[in-house]
C-alpha atoms as a PDB file:
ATOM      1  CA  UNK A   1     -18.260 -27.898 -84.434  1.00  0.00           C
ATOM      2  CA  UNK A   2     -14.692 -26.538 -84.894  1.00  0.00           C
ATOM      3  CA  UNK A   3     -11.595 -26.196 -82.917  1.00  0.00           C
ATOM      4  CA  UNK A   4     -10.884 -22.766 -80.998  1.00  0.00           C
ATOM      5  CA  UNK A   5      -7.194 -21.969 -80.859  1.00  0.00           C
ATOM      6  CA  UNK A   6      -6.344 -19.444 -78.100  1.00  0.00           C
ATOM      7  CA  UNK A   7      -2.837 -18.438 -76.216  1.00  0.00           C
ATOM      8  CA  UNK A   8      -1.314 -16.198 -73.291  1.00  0.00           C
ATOM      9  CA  UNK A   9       1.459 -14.566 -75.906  1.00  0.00           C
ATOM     10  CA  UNK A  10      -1.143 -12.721 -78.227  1.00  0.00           C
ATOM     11  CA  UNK A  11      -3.047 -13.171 -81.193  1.00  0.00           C
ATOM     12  CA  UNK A  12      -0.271 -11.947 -83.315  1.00  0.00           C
ATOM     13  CA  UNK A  13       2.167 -14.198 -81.401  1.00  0.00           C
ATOM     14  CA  UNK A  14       4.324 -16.466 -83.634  1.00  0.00           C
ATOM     15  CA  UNK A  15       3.366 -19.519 -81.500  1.00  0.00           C
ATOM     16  CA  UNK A  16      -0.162 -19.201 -82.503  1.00  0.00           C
ATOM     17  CA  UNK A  17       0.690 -19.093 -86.192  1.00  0.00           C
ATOM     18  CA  UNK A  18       3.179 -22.447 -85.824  1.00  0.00           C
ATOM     19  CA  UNK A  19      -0.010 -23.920 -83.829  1.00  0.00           C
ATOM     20  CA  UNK A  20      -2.574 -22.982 -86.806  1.00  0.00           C
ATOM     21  CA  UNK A  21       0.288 -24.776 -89.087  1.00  0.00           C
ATOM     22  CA  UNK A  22       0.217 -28.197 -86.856  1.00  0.00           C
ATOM     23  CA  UNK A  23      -3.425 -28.007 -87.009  1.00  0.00           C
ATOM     24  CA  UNK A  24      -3.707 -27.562 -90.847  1.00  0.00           C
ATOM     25  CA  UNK A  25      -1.482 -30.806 -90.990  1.00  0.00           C
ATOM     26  CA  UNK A  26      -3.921 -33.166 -89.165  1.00  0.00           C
ATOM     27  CA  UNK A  27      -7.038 -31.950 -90.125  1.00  0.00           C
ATOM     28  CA  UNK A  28      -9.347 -29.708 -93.238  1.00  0.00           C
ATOM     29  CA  UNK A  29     -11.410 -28.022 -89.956  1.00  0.00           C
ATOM     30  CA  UNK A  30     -10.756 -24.485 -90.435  1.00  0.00           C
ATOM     31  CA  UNK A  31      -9.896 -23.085 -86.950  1.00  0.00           C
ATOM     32  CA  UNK A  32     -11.181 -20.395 -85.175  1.00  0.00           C
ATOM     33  CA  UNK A  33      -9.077 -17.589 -83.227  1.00  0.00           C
ATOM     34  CA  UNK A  34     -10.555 -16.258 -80.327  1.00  0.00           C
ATOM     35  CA  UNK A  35      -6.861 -14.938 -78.564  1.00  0.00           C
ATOM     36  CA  UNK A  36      -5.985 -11.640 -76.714  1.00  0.00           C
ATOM     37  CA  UNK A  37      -5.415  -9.139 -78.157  1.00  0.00           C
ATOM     38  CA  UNK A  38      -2.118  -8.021 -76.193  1.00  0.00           C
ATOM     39  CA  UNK A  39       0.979 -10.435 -74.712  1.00  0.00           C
ATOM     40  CA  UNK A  40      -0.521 -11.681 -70.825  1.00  0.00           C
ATOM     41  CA  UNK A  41       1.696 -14.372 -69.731  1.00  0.00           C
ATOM     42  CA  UNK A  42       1.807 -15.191 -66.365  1.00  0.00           C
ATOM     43  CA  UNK A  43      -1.517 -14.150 -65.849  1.00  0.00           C
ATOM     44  CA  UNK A  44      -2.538 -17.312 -64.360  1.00  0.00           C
ATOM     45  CA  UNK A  45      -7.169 -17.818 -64.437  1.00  0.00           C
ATOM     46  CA  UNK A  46      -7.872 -14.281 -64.096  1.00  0.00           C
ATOM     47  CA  UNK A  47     -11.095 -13.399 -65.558  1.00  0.00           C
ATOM     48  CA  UNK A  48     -12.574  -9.857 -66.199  1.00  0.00           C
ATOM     49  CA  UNK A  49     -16.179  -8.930 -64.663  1.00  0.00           C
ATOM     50  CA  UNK A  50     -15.886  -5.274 -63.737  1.00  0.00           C
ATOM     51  CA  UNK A  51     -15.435  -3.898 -67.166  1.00  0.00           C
ATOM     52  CA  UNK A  52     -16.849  -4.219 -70.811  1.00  0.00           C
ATOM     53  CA  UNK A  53     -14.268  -6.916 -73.102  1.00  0.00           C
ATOM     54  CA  UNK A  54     -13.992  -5.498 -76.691  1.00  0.00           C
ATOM     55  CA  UNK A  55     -13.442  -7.674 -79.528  1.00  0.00           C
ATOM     56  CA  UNK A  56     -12.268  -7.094 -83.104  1.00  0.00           C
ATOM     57  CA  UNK A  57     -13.311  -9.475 -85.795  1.00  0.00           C
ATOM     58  CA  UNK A  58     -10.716  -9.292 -87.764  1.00  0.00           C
ATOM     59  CA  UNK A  59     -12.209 -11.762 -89.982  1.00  0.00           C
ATOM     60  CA  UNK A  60     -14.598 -14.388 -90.092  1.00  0.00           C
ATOM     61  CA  UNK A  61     -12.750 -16.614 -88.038  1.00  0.00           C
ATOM     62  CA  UNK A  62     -10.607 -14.249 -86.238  1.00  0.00           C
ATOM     63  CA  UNK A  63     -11.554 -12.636 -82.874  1.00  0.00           C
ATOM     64  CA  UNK A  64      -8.833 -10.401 -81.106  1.00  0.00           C
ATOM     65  CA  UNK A  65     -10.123 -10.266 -77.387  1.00  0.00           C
ATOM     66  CA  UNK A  66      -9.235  -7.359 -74.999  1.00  0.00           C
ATOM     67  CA  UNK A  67      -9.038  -9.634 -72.094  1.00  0.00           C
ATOM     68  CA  UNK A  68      -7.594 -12.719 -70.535  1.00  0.00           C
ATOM     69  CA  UNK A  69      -7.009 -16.333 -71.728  1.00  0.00           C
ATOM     70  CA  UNK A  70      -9.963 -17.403 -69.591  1.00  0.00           C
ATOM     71  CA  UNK A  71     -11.777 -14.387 -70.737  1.00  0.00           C
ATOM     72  CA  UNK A  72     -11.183 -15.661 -74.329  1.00  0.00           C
ATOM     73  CA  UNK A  73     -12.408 -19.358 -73.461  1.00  0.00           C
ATOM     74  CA  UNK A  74     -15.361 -18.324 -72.127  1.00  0.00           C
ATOM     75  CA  UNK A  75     -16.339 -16.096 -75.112  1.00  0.00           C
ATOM     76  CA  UNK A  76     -15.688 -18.359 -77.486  1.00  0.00           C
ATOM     77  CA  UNK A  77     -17.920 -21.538 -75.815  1.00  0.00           C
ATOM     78  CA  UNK A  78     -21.007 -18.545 -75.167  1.00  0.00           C
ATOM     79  CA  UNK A  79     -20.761 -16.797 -78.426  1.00  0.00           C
ATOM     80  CA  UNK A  80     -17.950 -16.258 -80.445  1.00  0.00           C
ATOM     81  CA  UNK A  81     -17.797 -20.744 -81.546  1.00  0.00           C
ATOM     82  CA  UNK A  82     -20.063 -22.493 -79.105  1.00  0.00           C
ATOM     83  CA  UNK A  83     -19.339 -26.361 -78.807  1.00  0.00           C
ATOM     84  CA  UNK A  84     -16.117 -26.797 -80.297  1.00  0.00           C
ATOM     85  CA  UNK A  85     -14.368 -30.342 -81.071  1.00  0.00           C
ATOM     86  CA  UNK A  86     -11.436 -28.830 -79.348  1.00  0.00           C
ATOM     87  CA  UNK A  87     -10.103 -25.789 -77.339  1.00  0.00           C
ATOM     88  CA  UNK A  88      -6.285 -25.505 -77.964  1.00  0.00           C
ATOM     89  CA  UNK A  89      -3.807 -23.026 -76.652  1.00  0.00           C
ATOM     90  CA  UNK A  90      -0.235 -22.017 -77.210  1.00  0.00           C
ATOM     91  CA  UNK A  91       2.231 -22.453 -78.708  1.00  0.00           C
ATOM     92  CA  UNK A  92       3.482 -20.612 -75.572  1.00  0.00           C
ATOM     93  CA  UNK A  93       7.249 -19.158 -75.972  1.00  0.00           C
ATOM     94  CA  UNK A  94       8.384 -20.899 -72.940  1.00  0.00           C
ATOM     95  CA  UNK A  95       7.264 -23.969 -70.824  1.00  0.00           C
ATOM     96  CA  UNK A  96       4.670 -24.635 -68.529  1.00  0.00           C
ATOM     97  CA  UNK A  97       5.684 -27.315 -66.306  1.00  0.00           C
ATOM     98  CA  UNK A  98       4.615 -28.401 -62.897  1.00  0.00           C
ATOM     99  CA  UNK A  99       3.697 -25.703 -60.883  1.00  0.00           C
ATOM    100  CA  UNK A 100       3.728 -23.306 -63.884  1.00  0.00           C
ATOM    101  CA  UNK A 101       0.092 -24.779 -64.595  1.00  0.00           C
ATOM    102  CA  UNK A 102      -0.572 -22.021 -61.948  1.00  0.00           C
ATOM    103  CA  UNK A 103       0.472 -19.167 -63.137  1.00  0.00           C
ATOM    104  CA  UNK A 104      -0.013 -19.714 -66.785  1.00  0.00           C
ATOM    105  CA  UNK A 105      -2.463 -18.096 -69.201  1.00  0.00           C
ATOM    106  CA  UNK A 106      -1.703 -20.719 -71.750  1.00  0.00           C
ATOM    107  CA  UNK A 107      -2.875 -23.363 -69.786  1.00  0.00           C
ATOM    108  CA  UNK A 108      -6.089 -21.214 -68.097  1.00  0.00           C
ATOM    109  CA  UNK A 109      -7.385 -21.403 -71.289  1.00  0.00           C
ATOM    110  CA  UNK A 110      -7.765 -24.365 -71.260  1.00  0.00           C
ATOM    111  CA  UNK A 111      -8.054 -25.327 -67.732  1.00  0.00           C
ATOM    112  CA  UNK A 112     -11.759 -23.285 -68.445  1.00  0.00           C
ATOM    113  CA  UNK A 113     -12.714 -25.386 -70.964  1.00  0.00           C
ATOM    114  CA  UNK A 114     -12.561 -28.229 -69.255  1.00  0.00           C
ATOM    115  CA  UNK A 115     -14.554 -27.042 -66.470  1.00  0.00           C
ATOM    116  CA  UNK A 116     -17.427 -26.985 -69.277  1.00  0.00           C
ATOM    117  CA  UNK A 117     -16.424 -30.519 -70.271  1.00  0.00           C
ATOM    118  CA  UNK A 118     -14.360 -29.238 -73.986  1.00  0.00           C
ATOM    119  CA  UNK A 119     -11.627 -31.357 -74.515  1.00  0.00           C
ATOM    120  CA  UNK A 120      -8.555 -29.208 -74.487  1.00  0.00           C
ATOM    121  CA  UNK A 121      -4.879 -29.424 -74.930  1.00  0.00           C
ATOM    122  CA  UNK A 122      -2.091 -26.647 -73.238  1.00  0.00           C
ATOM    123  CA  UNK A 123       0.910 -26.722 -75.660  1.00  0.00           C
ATOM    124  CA  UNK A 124       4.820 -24.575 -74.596  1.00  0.00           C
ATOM    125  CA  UNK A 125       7.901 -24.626 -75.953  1.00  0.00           C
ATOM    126  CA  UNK A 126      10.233 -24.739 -73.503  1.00  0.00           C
ATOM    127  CA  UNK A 127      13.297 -22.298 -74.072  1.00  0.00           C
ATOM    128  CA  UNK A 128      17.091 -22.636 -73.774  1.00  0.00           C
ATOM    129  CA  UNK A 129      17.367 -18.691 -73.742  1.00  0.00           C
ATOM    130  CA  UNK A 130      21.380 -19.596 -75.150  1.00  0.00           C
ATOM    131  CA  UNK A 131      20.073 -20.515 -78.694  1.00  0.00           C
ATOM    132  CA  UNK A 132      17.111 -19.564 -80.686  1.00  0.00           C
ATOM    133  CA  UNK A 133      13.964 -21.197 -81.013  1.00  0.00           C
ATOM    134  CA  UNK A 134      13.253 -22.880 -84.528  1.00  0.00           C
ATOM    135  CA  UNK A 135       9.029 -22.530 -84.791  1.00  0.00           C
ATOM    136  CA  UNK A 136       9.729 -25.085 -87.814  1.00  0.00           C
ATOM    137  CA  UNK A 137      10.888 -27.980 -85.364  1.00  0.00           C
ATOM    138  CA  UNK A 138       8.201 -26.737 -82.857  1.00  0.00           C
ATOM    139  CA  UNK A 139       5.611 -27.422 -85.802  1.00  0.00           C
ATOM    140  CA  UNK A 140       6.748 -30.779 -86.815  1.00  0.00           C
ATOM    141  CA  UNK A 141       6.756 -31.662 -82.814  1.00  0.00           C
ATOM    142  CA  UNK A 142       3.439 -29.813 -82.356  1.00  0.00           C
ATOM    143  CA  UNK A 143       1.699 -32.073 -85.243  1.00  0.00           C
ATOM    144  CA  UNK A 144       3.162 -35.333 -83.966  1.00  0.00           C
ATOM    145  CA  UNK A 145       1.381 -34.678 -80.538  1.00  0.00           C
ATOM    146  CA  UNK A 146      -1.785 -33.062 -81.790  1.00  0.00           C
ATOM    147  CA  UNK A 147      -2.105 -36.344 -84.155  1.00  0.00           C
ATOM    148  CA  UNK A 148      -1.457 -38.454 -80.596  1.00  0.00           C
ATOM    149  CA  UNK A 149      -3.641 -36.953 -78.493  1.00  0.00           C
ATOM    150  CA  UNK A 150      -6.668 -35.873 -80.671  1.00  0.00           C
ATOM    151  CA  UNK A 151      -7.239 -39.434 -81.445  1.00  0.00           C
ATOM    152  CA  UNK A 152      -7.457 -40.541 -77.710  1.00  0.00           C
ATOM    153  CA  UNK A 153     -11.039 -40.943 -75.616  1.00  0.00           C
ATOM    154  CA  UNK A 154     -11.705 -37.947 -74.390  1.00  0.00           C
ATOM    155  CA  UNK A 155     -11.832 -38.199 -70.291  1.00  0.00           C
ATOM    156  CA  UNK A 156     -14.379 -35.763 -68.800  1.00  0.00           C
ATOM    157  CA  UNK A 157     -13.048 -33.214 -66.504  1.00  0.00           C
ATOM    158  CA  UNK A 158      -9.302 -33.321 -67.810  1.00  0.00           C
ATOM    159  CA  UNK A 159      -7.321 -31.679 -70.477  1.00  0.00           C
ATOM    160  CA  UNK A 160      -3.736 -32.470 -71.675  1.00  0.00           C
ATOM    161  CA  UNK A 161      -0.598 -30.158 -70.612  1.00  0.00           C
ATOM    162  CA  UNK A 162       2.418 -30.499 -73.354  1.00  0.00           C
ATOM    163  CA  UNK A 163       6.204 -28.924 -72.958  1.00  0.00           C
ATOM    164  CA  UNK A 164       8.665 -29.327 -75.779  1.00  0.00           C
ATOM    165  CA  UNK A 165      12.311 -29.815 -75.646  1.00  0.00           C
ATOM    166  CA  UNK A 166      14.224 -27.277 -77.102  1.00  0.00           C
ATOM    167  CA  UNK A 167      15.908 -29.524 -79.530  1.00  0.00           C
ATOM    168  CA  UNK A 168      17.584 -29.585 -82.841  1.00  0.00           C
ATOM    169  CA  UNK A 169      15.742 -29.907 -86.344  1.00  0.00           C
ATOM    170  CA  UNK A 170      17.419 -33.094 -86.704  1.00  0.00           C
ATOM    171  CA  UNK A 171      16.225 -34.329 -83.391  1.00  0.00           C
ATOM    172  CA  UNK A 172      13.416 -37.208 -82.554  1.00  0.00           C
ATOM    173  CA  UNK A 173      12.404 -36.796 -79.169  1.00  0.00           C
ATOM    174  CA  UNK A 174       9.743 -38.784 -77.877  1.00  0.00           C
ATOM    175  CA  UNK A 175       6.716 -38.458 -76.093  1.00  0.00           C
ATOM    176  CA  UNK A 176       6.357 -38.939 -72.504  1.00  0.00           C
ATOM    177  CA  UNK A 177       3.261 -39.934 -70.707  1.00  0.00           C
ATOM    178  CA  UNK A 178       4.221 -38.393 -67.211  1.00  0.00           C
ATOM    179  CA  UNK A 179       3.417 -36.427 -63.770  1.00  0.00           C
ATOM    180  CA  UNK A 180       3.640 -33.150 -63.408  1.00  0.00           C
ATOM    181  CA  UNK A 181       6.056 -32.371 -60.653  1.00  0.00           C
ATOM    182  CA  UNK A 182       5.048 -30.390 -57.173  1.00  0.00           C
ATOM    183  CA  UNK A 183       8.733 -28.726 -56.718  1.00  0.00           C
ATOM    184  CA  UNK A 184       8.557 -24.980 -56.072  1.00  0.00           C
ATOM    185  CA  UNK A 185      10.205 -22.886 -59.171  1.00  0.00           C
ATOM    186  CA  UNK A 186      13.499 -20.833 -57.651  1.00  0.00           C
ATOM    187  CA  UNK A 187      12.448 -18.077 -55.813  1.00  0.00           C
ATOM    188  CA  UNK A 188      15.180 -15.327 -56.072  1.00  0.00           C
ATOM    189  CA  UNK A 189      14.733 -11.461 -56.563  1.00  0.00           C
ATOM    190  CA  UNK A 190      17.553  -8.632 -56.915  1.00  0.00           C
ATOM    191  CA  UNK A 191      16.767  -5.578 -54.495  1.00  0.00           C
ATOM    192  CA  UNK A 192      16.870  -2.265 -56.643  1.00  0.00           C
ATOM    193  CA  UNK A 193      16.597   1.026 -54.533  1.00  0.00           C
ATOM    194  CA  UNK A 194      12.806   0.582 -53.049  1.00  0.00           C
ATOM    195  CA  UNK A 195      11.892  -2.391 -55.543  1.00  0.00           C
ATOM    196  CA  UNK A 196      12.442  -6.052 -55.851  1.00  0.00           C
ATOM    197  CA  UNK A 197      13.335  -7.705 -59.442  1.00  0.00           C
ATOM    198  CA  UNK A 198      12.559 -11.472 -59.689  1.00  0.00           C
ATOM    199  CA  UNK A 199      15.744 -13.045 -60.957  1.00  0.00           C
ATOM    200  CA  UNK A 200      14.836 -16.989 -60.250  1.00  0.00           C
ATOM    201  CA  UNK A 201      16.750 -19.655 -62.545  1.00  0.00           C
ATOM    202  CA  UNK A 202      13.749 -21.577 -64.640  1.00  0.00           C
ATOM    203  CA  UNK A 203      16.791 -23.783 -65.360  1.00  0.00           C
ATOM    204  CA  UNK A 204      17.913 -24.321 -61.789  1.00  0.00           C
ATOM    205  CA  UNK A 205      14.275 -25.578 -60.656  1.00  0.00           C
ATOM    206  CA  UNK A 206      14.168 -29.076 -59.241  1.00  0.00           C
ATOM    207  CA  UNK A 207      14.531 -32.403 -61.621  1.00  0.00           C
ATOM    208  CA  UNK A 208      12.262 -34.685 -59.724  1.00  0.00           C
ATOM    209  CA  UNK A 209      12.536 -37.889 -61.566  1.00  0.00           C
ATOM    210  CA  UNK A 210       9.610 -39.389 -63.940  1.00  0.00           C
ATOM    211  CA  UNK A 211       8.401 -35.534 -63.445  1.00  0.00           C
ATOM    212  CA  UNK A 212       7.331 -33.485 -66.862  1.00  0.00           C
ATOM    213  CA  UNK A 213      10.131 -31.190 -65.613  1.00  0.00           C
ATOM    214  CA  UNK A 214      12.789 -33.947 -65.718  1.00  0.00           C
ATOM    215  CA  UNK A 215      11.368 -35.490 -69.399  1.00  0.00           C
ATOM    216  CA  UNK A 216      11.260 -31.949 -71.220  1.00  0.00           C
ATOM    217  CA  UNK A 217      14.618 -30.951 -69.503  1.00  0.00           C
ATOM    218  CA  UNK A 218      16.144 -34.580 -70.673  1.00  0.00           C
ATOM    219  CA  UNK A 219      15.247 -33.507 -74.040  1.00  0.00           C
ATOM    220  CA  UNK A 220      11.879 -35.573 -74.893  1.00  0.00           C
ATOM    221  CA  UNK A 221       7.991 -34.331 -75.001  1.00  0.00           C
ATOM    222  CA  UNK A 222       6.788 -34.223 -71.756  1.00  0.00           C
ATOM    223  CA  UNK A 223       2.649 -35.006 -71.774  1.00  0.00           C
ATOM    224  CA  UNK A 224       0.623 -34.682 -68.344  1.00  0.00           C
ATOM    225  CA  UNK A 225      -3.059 -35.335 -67.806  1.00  0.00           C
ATOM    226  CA  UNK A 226      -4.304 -32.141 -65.464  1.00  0.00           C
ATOM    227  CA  UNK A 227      -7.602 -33.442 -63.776  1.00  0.00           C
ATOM    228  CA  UNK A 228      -9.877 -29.818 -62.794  1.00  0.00           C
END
């Protein structure tokens, strides 16, 4: 048994390294990598069957993957670290709220291991793109949630979705049990010769109230429970 630690962003990622960190604080397990080997956000549950993945060990418990988040889930529960305690993925650079659980690599990877009953947490830091973001405070909120939700019955057929605020060290936020909301994200593109550029404001998306979109944006820890 161990946990498997996976992301959309990379294996060499930063948010991956602040996630090993908030593990390390809650628990001796020594994780496991299995996480692509190049950055594939936004690349929603797509899974590769018409070519060969390679992997590099890079050591005993590190497995770069040349393929998908999903691709990297299903590895790791058929070879690379079958029956893990946990499946956990992120720290994404950027949230996943809402509708985002659609699109998202980060929260694929987990969405597959829930389909084979793993328990599994989705974990983004949400971005204010006006200031930078401090992986220290990301840590300290990443361990408070991990230490939450780790020790709660595990409900078959679910897995946890978590967005941080992008707050100050010296900020508290809380954690916030909530839905995620339906609202479409902006749709907006820029027209460039031939070719259209998306431009949509993340920012500018719909606040529907009690929604994970509304807590993270209001500056607390939003927490949804995604049923598969």
């Amino acid at each position: 048994m161990a946990i498997v630690l996976t992301n959309d962003d990379g294996i060499d990622a930063p948010g991956i390294l602040t996630l090993l960190h908030a593990v390390k604080q809650i628990t001796t397990e020594i994780p496991v990598f299995v996480a692509p080997t190049e950055q594939l956000s936004g690349c929603g549950h797509q899974v590769t069957t018409h070519r060969p993945i390679p992997i590099d060990r890079r050591s005993e418990y590190e497995f770069a993957v040349g393929g998908t988040p999903a691709d990297c889930t299903r590895l790791a529960l058929s070879h690379l670290c079958p029956n893990p305690r946990w499946v956990l993925s992120g720290i994404n650079a950027g949230g996943n709220m809402g509708v985002d659980e659609y699109i998202s690599g980060t929260v694929a990877a987990v969405r597959e291991a829930a389909f084979h009953g793993i328990p599994a947490i989705a974990l983004s830091q949400y971005r204010n793109r006006r200031k930078p973001l401090n992986w220290e405070t990301t840590m300290r909120l990443g361990t408070k949630v991990l230490d939450k939700l780790m020790s709660e019955p595990h409900e078959p057929g679910t897995f946890w979705n978590v967005n941080f605020p992008h707050c100050e060290p010296e900020d508290d936020p809380e954690i916030v049990f909530c839905q995620p909301s339906n609202c479409p994200l902006p749709i907006e593109f820029r027209l460039e010769g031939d070719a259209f550029v998306y431009v949509g404001n993340y920012q500018g998306r719909e606040r529907a109230p009690q929604t994970d979109v509304d807590v993270c944006f209001s500056g607390n820890i939003a927490v949804t429970k995604i049923h598969v």
